[in-house]
Protein backbone atom coordinates (compact mmCIF):
# COMPACT_ATOMS: atom_id res chain seq x y z
CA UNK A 1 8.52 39.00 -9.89
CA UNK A 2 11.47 36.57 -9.86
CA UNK A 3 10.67 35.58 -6.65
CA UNK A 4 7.49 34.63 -7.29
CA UNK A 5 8.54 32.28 -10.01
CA UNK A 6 10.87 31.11 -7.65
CA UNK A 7 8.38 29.31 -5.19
CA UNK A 8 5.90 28.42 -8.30
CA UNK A 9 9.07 26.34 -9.67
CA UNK A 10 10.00 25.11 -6.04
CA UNK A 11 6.01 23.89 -5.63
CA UNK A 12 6.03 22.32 -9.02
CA UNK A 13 9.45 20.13 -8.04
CA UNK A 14 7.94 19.15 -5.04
CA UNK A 15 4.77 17.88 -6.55
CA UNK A 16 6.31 15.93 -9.47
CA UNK A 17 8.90 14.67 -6.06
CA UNK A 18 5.87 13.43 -4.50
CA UNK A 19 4.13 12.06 -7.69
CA UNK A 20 6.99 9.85 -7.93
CA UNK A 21 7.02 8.76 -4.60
CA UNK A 22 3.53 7.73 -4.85
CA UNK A 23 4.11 5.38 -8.21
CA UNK A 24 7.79 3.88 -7.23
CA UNK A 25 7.55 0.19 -6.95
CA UNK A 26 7.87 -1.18 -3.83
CA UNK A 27 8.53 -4.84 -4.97
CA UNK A 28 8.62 -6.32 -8.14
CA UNK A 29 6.71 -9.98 -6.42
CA UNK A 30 4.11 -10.59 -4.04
CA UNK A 31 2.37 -13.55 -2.65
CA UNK A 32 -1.11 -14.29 -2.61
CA UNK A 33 -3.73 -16.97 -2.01
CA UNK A 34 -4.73 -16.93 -5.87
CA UNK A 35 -2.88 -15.83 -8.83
CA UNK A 36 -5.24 -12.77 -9.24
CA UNK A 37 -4.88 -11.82 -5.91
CA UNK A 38 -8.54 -11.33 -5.18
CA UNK A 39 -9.17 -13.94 -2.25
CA UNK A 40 -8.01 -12.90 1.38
CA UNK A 41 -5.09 -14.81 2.98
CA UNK A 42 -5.80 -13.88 6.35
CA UNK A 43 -7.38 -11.91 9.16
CA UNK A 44 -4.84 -9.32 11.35
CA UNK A 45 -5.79 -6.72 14.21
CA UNK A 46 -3.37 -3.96 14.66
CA UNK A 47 -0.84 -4.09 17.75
CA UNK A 48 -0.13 -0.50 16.95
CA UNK A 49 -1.16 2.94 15.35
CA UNK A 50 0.01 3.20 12.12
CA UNK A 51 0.15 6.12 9.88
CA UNK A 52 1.71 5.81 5.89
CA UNK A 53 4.12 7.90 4.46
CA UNK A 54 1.78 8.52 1.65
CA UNK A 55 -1.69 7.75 -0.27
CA UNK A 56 -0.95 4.08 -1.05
CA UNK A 57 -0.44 2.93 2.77
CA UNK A 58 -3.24 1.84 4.95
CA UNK A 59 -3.52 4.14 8.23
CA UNK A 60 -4.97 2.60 11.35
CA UNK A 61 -5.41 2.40 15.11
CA UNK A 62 -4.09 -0.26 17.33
CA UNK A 63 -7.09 -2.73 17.78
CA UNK A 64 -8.92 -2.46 14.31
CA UNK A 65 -9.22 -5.47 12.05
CA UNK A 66 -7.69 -5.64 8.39
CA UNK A 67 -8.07 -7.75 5.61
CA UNK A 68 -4.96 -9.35 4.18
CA UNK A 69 -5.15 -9.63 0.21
CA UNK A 70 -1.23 -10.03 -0.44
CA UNK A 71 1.88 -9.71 0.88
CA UNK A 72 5.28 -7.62 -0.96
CA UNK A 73 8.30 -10.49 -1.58
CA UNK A 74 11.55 -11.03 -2.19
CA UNK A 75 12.99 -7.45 -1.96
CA UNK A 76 10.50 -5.95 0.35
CA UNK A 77 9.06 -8.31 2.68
CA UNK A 78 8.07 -6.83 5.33
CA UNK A 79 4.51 -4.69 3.97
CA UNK A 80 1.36 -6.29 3.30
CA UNK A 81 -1.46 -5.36 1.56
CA UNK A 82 -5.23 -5.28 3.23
CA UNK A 83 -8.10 -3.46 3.26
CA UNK A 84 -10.12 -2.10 6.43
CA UNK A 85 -14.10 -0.83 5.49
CA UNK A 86 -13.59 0.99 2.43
CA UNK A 87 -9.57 1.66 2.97
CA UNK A 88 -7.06 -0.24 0.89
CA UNK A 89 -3.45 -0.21 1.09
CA UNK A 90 0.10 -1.22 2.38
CA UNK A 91 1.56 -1.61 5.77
CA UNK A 92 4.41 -3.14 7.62
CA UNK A 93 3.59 -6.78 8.94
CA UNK A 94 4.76 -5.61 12.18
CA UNK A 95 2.18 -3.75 13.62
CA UNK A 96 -0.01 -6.43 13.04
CA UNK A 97 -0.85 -9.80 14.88
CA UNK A 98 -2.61 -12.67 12.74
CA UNK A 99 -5.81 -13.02 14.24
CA UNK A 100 -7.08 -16.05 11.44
CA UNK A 101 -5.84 -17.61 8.64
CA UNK A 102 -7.84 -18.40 5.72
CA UNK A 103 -5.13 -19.42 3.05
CA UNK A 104 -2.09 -21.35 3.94
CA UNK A 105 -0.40 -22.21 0.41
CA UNK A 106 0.60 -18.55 -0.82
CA UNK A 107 1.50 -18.14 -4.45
CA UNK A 108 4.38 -16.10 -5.46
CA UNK A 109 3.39 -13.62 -8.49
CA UNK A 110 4.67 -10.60 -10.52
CA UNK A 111 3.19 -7.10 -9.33
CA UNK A 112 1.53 -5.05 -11.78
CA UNK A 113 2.54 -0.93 -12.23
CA UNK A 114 -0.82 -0.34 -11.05
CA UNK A 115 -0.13 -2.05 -7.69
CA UNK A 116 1.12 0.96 -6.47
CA UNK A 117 -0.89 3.70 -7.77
CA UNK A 118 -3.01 5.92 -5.11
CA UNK A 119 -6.45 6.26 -5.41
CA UNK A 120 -8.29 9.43 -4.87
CA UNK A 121 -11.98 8.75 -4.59
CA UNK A 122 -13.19 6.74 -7.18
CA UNK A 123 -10.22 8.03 -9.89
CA UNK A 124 -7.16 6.55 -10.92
CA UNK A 125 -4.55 9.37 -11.30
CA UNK A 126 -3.15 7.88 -14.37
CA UNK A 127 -6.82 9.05 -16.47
């Protein structure tokens, strides 16, 4: 019996480990084209594959097309934000060439708590 309890507490660690991973904040500014970050800046294709650590990072495969919507500043400059199809999320600005730029003058912004929620389907965990 103990032992059971033992990996039912070690599972419940890990998931509360990983919930907090998935809400940390990456950066506390980001740049955008308009203050509510809803315009694209520019459009990237991927040099590389690219698979997130977790739900908030955008997975791809060298060659596809993204959507850039924002990019982290100040202490974490190197992930953007984009969307591919239906897909949303963050990825480094390295495995990614700038195919077309829409918006040249970025503005500089706060980030919201719910910039770095995951979605799951349609649901934001935090309901």
């Amino acid at each position: 019996m103990p032992r059971i309890l033992d990996g039912r507490t070690l599972l419940l660690v890990i998931s509360f480990l990983t919930g907090l991973q998935s809400t940390k904040v990456l950066s506390e500014w980001k740049k955008c084209g308009d203050r509510e970050c809803e315009m694209a800046m520019s459009r990237v294709q991927a040099t590389t594959d690219y698979e997130g650590p977790d739900c908030r990072y955008l997975n791809f495969k060298t060659g596809e097309e993204i959507m850039v919507y924002s990019k982290l500043s100040r202490k974490n400059e190197n992930l953007w934000t984009g969307s591919k199809g239906k897909d949303f999320g963050y990825f480094p600005k390295d495995a990614v060439k700038v195919d077309e730029v829409f918006i040249a003058e970025e503005v500089e912004v706060l980030t919201k708590e719910t910039d770095f929620l995951c979605l799951h389907g349609d649901k934001y965990p935090f309901e």
